[in-house]
Protein backbone atom coordinates (compact mmCIF):
# COMPACT_ATOMS: atom_id res chain seq x y z
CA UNK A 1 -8.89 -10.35 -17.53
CA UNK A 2 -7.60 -11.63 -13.66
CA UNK A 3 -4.10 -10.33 -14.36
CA UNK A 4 -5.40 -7.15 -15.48
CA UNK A 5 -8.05 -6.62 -12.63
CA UNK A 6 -4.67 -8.00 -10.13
CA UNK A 7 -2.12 -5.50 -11.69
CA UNK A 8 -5.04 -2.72 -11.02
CA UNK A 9 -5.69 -3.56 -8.32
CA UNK A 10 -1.82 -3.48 -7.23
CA UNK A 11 -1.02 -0.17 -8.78
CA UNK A 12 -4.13 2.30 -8.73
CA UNK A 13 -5.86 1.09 -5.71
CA UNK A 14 -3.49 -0.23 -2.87
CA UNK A 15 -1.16 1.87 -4.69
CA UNK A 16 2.05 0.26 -5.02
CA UNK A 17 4.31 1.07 -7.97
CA UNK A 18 8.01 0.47 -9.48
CA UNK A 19 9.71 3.69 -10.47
CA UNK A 20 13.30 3.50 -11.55
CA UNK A 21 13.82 0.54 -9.47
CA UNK A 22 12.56 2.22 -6.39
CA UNK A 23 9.04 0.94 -5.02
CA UNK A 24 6.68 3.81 -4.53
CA UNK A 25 3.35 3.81 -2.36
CA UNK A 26 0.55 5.82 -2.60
CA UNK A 27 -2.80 4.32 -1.69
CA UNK A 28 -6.20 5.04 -2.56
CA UNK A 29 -7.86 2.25 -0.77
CA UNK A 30 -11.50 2.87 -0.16
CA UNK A 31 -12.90 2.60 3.66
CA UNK A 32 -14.91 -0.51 2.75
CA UNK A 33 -11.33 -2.25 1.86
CA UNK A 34 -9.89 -2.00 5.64
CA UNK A 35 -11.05 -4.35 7.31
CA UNK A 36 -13.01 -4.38 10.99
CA UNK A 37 -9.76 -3.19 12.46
CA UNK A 38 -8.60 -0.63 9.91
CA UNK A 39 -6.03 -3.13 8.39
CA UNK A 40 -5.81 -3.95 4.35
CA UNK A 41 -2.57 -6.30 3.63
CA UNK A 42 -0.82 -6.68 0.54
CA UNK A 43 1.59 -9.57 -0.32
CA UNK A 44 3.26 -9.40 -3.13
CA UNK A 45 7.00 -9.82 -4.83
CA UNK A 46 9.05 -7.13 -6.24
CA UNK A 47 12.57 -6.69 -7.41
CA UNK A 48 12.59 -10.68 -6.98
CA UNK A 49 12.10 -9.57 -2.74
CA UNK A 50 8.99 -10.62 -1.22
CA UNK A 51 6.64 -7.92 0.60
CA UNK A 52 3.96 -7.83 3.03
CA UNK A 53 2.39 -4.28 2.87
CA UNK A 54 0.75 -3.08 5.81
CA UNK A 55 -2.11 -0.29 5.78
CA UNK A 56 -3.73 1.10 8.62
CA UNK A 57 -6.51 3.44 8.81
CA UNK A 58 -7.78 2.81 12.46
CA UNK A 59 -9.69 6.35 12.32
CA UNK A 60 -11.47 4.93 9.57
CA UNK A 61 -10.80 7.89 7.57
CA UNK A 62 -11.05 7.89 3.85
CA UNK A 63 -8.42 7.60 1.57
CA UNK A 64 -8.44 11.57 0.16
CA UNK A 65 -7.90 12.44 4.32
CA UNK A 66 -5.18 10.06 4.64
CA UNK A 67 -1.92 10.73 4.86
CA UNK A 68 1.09 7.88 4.92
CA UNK A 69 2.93 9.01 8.45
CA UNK A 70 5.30 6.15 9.38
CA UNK A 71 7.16 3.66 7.20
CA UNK A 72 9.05 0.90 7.91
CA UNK A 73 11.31 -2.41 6.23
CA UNK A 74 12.35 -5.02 8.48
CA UNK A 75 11.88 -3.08 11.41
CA UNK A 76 14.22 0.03 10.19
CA UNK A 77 12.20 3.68 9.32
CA UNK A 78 11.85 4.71 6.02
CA UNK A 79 11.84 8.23 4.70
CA UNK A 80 8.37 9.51 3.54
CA UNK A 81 9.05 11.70 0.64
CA UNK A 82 6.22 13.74 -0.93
């Protein structure tokens, strides 16, 4: 039942998902899940790499105003497709 309520937790709410080898993001992290600074972190491994996913809502907006606007890997932008 913990792997199941993990993998959930990974996929639907912070969002993250593999897609033809591509990691895809799309949160839907409630407001209460930030936390005092408008931060929720996700560690996690993927493609044998390991990740530290960054969220940040400081207007403490919630997640069906939220938009992703910036994305980056090791310091280098990513593209933000729809």
């Amino acid at each position: 039942a913990a792997s199941w309520y993990m993998l959930t937790m990974i996929t639907e709410v912070f969002g993250v998902k593999g897609d033809c080898g591509d990691l895809k993001i799309a949160p839907a992290l409630m407001l209460e899940q930030y936390n005092q600074d408008g931060k929720a972190v996700l560690k996690m491994t993927f493609a044998g790499r390991n990740f530290e996913i960054i969220f940040y809502n400081k207007e403490k907006k919630e997640f069906d105003q939220l938009k992703i606007q910036k994305a980056a890997c090791d310091g280098k932008a990513l593209e933000i497709t729809a």
